[in-house]
N, C-alpha and C. Protein backbone atom coordinates (compact mmCIF):
# COMPACT_ATOMS: atom_id res chain seq x y z
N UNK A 1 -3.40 -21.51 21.37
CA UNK A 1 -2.14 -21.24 22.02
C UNK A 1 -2.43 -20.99 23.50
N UNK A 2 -1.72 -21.61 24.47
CA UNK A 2 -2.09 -21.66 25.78
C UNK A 2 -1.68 -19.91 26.48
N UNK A 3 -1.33 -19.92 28.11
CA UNK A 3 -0.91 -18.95 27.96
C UNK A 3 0.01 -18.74 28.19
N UNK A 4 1.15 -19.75 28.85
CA UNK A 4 2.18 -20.85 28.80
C UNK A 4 3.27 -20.49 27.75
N UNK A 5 2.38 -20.43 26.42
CA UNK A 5 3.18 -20.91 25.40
C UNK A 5 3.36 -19.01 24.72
N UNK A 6 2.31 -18.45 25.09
CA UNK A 6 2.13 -16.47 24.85
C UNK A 6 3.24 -16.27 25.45
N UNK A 7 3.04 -16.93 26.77
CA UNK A 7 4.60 -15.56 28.00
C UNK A 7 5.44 -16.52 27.23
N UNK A 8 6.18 -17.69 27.00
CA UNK A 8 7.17 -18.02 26.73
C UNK A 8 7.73 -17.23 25.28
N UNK A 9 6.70 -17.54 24.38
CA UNK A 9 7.31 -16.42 23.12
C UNK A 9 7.27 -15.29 23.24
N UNK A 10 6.21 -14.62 24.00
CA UNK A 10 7.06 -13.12 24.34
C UNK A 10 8.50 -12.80 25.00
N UNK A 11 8.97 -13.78 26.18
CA UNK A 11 10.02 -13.96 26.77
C UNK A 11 10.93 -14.20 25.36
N UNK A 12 10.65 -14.83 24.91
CA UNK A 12 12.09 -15.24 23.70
C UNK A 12 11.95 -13.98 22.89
N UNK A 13 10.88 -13.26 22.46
CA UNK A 13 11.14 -12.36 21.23
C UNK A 13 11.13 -10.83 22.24
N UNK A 14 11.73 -10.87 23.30
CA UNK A 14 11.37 -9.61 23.95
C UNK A 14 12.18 -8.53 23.60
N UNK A 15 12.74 -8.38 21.98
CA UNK A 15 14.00 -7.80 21.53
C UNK A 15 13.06 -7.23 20.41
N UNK A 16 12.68 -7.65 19.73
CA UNK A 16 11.74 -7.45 18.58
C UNK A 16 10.67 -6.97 18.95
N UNK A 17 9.83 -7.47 20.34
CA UNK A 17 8.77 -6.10 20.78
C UNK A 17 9.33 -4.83 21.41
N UNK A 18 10.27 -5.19 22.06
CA UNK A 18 11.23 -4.23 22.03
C UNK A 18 11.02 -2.92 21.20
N UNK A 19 12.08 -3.60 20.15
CA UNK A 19 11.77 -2.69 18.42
C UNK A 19 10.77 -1.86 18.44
N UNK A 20 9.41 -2.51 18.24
CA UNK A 20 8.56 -2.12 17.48
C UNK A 20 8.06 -1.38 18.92
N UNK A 21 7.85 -1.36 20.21
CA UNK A 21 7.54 -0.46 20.39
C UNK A 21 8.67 0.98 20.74
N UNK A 22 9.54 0.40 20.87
CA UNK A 22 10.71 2.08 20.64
C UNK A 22 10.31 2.83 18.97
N UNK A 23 9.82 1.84 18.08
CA UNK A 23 9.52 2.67 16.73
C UNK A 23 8.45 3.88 16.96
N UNK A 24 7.51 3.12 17.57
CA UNK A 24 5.99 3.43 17.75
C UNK A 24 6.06 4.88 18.81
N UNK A 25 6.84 4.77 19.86
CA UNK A 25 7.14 6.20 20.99
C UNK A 25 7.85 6.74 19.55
N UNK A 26 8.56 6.44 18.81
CA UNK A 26 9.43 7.60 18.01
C UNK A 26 8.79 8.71 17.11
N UNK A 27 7.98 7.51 16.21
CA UNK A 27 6.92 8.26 15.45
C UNK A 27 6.36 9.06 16.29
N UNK A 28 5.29 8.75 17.46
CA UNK A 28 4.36 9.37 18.34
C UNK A 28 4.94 10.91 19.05
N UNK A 29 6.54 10.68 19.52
CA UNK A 29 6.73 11.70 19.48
C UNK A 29 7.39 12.22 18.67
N UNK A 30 7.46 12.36 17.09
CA UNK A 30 7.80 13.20 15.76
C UNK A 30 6.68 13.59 16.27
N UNK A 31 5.63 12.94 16.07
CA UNK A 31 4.85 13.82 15.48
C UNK A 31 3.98 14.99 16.23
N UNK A 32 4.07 14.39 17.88
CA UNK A 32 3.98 16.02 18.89
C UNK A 32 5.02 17.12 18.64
N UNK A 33 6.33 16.64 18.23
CA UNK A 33 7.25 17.76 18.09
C UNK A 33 6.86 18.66 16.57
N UNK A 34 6.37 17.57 15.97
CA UNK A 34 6.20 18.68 14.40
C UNK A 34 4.30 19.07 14.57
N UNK A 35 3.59 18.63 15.37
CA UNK A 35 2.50 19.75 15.53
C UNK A 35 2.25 20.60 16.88
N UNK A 36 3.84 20.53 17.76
CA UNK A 36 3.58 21.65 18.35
C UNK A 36 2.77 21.30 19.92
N UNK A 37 2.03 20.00 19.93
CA UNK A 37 1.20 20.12 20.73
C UNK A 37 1.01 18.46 21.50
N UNK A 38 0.61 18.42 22.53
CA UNK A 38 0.76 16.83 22.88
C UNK A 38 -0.58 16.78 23.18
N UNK A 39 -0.69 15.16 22.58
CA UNK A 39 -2.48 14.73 22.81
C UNK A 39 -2.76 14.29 24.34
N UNK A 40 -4.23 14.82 24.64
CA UNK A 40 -4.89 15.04 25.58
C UNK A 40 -5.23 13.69 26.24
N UNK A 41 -4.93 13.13 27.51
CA UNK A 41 -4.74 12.21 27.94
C UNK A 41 -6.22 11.66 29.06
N UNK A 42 -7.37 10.93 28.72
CA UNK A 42 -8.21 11.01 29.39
C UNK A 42 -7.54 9.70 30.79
N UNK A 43 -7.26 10.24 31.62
CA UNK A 43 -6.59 8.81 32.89
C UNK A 43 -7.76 8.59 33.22
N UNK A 44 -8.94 8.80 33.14
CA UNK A 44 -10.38 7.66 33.60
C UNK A 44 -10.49 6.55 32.74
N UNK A 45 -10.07 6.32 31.63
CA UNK A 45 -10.50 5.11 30.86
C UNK A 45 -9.43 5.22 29.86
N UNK A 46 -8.46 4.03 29.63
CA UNK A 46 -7.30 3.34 28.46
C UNK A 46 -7.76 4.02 27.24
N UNK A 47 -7.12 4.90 26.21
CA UNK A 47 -7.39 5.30 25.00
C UNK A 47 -7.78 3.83 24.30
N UNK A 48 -8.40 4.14 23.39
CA UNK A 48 -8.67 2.96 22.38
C UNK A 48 -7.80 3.24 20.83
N UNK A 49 -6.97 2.46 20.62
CA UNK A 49 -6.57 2.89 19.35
C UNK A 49 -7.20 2.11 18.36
N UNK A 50 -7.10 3.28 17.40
CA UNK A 50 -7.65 2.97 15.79
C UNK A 50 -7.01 1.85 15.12
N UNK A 51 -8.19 1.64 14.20
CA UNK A 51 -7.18 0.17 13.38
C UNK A 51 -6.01 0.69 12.37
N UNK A 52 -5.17 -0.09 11.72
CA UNK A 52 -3.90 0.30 11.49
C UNK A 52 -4.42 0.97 10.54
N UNK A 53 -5.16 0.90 9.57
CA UNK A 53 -5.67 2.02 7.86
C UNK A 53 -5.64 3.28 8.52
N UNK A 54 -6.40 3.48 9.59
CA UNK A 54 -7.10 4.77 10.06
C UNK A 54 -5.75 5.45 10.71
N UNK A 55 -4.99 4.88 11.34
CA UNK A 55 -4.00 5.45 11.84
C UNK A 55 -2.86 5.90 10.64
N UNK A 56 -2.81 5.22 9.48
CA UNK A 56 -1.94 5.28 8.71
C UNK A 56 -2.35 6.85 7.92
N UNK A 57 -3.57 6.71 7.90
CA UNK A 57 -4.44 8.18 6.78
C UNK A 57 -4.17 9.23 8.59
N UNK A 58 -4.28 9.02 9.24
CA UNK A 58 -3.80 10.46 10.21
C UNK A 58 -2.41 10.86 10.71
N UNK A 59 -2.23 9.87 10.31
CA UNK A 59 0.11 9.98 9.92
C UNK A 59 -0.24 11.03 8.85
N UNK A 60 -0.44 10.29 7.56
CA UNK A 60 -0.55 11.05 6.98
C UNK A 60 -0.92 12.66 6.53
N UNK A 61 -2.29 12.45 7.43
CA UNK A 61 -3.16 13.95 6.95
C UNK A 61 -1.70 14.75 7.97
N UNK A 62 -1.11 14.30 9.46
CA UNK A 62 -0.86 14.78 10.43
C UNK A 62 0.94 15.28 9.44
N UNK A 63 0.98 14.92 8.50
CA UNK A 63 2.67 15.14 8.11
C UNK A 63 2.51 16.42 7.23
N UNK A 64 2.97 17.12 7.23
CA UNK A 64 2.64 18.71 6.67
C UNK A 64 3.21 18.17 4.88
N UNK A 65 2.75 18.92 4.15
CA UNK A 65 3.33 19.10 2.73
C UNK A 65 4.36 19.06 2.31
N UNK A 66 4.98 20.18 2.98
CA UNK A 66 7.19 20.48 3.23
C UNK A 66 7.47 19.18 3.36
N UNK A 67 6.95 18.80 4.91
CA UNK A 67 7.49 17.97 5.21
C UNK A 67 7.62 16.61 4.09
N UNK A 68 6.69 16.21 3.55
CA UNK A 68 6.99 15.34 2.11
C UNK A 68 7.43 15.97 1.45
N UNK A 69 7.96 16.78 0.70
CA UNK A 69 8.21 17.25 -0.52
C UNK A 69 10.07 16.89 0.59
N UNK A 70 10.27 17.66 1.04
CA UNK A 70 11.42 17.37 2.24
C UNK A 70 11.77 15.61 1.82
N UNK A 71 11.19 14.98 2.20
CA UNK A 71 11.40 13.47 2.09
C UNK A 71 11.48 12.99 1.10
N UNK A 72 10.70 13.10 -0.19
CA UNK A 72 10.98 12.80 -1.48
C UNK A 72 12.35 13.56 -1.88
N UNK A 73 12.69 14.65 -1.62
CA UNK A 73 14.00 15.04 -1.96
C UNK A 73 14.98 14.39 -1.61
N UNK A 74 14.82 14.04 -0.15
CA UNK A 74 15.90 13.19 0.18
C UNK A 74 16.41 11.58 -0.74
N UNK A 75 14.99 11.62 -0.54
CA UNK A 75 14.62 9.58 -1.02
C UNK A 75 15.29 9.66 -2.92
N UNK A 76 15.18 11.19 -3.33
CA UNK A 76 15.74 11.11 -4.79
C UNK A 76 17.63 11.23 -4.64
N UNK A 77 17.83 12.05 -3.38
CA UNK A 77 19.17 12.13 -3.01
C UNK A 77 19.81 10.88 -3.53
N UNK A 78 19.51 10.28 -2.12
CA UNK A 78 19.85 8.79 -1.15
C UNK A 78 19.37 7.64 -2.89
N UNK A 79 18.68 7.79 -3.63
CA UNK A 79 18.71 6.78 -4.47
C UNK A 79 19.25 7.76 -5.88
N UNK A 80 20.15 8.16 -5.94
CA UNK A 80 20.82 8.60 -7.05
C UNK A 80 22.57 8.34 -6.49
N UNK A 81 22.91 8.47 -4.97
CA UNK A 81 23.75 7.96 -4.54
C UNK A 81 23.74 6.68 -4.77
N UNK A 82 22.61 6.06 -4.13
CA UNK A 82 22.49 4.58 -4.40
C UNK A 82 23.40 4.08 -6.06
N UNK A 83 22.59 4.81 -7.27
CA UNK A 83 22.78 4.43 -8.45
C UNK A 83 24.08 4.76 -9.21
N UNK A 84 24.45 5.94 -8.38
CA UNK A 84 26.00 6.35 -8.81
C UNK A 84 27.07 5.14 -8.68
N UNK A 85 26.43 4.24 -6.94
CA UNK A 85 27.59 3.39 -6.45
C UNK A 85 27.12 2.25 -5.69
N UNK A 86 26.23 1.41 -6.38
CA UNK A 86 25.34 0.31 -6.18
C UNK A 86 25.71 -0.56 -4.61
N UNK A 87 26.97 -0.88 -5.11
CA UNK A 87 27.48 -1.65 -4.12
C UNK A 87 28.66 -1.05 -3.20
N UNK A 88 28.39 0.06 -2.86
CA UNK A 88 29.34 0.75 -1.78
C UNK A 88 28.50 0.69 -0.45
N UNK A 89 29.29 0.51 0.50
CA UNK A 89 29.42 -0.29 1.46
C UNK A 89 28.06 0.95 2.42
N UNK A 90 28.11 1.71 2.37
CA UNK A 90 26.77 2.36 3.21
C UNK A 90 25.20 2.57 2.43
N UNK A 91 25.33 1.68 1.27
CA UNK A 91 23.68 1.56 0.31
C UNK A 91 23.12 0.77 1.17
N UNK A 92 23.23 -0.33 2.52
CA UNK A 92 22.08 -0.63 2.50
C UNK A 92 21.30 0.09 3.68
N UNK A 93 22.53 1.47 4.52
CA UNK A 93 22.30 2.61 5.47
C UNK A 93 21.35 3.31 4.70
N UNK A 94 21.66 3.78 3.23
CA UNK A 94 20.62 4.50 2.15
C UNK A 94 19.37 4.11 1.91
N UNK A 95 19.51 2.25 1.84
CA UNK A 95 18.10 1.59 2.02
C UNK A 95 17.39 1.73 2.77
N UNK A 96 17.85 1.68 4.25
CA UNK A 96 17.01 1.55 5.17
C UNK A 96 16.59 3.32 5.48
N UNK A 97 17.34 4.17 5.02
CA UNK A 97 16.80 5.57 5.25
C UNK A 97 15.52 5.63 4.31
N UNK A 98 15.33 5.09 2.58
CA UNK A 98 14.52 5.07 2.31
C UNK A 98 13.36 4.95 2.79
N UNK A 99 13.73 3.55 3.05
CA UNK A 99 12.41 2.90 3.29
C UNK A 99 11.32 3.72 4.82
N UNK A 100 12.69 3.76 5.96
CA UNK A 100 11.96 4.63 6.59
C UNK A 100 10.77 6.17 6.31
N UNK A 101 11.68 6.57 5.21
CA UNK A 101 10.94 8.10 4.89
C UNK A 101 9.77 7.59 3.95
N UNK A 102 9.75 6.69 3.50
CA UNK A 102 8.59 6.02 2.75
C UNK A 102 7.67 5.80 3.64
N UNK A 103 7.81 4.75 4.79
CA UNK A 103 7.39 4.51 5.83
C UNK A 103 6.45 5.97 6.87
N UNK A 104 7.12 6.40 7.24
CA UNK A 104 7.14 7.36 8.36
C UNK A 104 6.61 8.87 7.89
N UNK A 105 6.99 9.15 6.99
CA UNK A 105 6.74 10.52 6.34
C UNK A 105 5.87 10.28 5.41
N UNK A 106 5.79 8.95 4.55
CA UNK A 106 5.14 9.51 3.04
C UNK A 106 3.79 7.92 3.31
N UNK A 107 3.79 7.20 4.05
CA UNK A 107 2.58 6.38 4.32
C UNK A 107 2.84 5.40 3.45
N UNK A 108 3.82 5.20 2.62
CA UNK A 108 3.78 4.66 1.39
C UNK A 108 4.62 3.51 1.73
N UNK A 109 3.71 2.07 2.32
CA UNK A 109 4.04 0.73 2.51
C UNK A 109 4.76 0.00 1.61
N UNK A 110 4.26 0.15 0.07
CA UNK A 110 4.60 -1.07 -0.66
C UNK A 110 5.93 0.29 -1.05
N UNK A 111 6.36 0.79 -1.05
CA UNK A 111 7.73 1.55 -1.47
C UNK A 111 8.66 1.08 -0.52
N UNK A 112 8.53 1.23 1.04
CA UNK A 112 8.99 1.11 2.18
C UNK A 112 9.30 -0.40 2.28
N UNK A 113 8.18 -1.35 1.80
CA UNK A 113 8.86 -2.96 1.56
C UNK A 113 9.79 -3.07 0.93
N UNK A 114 9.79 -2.38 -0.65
CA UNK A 114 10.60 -2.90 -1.54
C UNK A 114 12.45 -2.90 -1.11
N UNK A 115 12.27 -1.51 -0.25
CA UNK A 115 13.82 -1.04 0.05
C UNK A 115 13.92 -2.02 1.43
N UNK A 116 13.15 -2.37 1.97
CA UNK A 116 13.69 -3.29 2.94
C UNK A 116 13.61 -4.68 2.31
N UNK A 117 13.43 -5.17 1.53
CA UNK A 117 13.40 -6.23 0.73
C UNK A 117 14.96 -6.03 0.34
N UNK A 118 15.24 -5.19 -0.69
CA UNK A 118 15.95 -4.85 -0.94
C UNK A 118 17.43 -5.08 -0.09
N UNK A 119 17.49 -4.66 0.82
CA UNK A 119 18.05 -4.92 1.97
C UNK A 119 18.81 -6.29 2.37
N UNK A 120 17.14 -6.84 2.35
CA UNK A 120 17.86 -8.54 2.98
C UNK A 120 18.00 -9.49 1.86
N UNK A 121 17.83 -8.88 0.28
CA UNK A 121 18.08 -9.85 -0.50
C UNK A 121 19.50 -9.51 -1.04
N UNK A 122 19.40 -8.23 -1.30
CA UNK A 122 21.08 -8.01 -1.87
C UNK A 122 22.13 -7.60 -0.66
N UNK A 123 21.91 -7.35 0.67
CA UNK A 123 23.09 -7.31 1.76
C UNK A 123 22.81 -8.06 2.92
N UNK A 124 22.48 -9.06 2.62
CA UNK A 124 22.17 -10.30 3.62
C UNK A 124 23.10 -10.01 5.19
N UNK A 125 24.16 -9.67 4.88
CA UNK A 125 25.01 -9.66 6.07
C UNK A 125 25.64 -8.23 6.69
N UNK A 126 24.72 -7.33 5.91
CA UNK A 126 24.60 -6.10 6.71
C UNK A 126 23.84 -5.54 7.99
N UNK A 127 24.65 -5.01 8.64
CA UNK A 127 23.55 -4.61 9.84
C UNK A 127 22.50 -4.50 9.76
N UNK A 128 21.97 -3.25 8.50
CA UNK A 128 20.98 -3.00 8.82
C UNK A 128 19.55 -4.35 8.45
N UNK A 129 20.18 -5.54 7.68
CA UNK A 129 19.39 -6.70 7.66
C UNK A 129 18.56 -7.05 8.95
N UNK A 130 18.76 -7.05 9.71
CA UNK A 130 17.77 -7.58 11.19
C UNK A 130 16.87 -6.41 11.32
N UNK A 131 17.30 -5.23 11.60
CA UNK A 131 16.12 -3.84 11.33
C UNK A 131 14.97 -4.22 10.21
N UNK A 132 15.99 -4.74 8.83
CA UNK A 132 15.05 -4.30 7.70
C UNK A 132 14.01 -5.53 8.30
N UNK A 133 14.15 -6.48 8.79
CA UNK A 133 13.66 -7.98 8.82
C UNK A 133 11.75 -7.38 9.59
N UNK A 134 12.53 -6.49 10.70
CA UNK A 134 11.25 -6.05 11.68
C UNK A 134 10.49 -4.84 10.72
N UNK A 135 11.47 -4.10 10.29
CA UNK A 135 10.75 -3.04 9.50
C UNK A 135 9.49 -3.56 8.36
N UNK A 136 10.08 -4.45 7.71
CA UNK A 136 9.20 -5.47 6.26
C UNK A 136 8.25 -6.06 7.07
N UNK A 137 8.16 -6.72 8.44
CA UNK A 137 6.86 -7.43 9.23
C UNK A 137 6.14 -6.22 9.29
N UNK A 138 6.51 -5.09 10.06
CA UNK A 138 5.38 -4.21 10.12
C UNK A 138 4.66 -4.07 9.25
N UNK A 139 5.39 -3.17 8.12
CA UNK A 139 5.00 -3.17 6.35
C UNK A 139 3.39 -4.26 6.70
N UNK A 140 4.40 -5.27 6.24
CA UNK A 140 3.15 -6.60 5.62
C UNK A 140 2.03 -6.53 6.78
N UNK A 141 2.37 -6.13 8.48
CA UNK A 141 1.21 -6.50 9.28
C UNK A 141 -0.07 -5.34 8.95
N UNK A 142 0.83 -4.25 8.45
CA UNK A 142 -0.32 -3.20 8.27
C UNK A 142 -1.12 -2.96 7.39
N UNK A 143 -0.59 -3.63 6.10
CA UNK A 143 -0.87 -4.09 4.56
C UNK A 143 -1.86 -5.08 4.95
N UNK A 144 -1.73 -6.07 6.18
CA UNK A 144 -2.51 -7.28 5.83
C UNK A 144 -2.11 -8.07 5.29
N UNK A 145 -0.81 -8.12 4.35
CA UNK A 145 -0.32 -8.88 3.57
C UNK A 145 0.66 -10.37 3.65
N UNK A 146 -0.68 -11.38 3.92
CA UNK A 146 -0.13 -12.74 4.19
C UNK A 146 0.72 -13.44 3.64
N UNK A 147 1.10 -13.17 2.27
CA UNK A 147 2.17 -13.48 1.21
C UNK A 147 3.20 -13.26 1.84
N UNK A 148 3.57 -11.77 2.09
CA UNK A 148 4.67 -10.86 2.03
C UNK A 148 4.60 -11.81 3.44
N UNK A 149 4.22 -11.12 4.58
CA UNK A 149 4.53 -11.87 5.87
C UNK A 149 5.20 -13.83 5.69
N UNK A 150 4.40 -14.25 5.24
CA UNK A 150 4.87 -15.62 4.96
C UNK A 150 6.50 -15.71 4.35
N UNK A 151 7.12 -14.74 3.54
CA UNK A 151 8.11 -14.56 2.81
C UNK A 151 9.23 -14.17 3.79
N UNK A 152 8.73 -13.01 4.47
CA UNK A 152 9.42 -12.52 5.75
C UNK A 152 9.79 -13.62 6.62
N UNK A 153 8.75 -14.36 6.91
CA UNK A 153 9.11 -15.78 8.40
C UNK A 153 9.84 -16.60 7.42
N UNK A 154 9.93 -16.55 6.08
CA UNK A 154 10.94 -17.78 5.63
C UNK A 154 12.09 -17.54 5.34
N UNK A 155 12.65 -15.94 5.41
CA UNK A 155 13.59 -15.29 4.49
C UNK A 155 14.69 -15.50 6.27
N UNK A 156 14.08 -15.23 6.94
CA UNK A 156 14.15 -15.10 8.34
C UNK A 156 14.56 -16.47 8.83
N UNK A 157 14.08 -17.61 9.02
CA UNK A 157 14.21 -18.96 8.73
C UNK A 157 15.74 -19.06 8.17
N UNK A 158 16.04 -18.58 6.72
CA UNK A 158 17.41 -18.95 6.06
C UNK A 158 18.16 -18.46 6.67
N UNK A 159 18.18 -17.06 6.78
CA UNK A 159 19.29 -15.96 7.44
C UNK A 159 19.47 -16.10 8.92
N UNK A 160 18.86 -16.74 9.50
CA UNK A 160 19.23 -17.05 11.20
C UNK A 160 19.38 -18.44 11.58
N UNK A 161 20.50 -18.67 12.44
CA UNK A 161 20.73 -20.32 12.87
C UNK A 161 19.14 -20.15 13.96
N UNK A 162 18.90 -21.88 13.77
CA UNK A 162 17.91 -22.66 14.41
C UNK A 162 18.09 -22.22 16.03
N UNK A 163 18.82 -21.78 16.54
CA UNK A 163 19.03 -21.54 17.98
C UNK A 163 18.39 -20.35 18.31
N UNK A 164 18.30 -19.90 17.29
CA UNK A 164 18.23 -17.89 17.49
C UNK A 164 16.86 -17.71 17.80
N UNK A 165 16.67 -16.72 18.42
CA UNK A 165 15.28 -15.82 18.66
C UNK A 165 14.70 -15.44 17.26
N UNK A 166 15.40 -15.02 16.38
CA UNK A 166 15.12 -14.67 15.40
C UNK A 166 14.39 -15.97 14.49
N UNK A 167 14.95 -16.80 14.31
CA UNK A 167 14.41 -17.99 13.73
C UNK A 167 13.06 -18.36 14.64
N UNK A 168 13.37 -18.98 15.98
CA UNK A 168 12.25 -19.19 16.49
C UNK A 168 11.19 -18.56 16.54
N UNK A 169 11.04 -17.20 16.52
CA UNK A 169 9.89 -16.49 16.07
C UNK A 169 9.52 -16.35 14.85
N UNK A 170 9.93 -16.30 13.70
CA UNK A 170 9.84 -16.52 12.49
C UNK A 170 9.29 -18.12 12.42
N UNK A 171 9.65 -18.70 12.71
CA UNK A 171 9.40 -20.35 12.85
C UNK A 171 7.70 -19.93 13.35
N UNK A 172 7.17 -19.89 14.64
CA UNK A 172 6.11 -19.58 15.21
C UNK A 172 5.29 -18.46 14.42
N UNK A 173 5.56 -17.61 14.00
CA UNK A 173 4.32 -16.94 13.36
C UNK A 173 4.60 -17.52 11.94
N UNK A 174 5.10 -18.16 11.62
CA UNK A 174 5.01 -18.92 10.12
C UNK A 174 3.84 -19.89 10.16
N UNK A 175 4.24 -20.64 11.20
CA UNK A 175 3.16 -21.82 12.08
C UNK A 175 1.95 -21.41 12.20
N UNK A 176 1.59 -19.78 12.58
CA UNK A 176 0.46 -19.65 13.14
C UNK A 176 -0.08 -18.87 12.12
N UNK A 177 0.43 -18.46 11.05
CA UNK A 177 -0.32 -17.75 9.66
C UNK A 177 -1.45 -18.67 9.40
């Protein structure tokens, strides 16, 4: 890939890096606000970040106990609402809360896919479908999971006209799997 062809697809998907890095400041600062303390900034030399496993196990160790037990309560809430009223019109707002607290609080990827799966297979034309679309890439990029990713760029493909940013990037990392 030239470098031509890098700035041009960053230029087209500059909505979706967007996303993912407003996710990334969000988490980063949860998680100074819930330990109280902000990490130490060396300005002589660029931090190096950890690969995604290692970062995922210090989310983790870094999320207090409460704080999960807190999130599973919710996630039993939000999916007993779900089951009371399957198809009422704010389940796939419930989905995507899942999946986040799966995500974000509890480390737990393949839970956090399923509800964003979930998402774009049974409310295709709900808002929160384009979220779940970026939320499920992360999932699979951090998993590693070339299947799931491949599924994502095609699911993505159906649900967006050929004109869209959305397709065309889905189109391109389908290409480049």
């Amino acid at each position: 890939m030239s470098k031509e062809e890098l700035l041009d697809g960053l230029r087209k998907n500059w909505y979706l890096i967007a996303a993912l890095a407003v996710i990334g400041v969000f988490v980063v600062v949860r998680l100074m606000a819930d330990s109280g303390t902000a990490p130490a900034v060396d300005t002589a030399e660029a931090p190096q970040l950890p690969p995604a496993r290692e970062s995922l196990g210090a989310l983790e160790q870094a999320t207090r106990p409460d704080e999960q037990a807190r999130a599973r309560r919710q996630i039993e809430e939000y999916q007993q609402t779900i089951e009371a009223e399957p198809e009422a019109e704010n389940t796939p707002a419930y989905l995507m809360a899942m999946g986040n607290l799966y995500r974000q609080r509890l480390s737990d990827l393949e839970s956090a896919a399923t509800c964003y799966e979930r998402i774009i297979l049974e409310f295709p034309d709900a808002e929160e479908a384009r979220l779940a679309f970026i939320q499920l890439e992360a999932c699979y990029l951090t998993l590693e999971d070339t299947t799931g990713l491949r599924w994502v760029y095609t699911k993505m493909l159906e649900a967006f006209p050929e004109d869209s940013q959305e397709h065309q990037y889905a189109a391109t990392n389908l290409r480049d799997l």
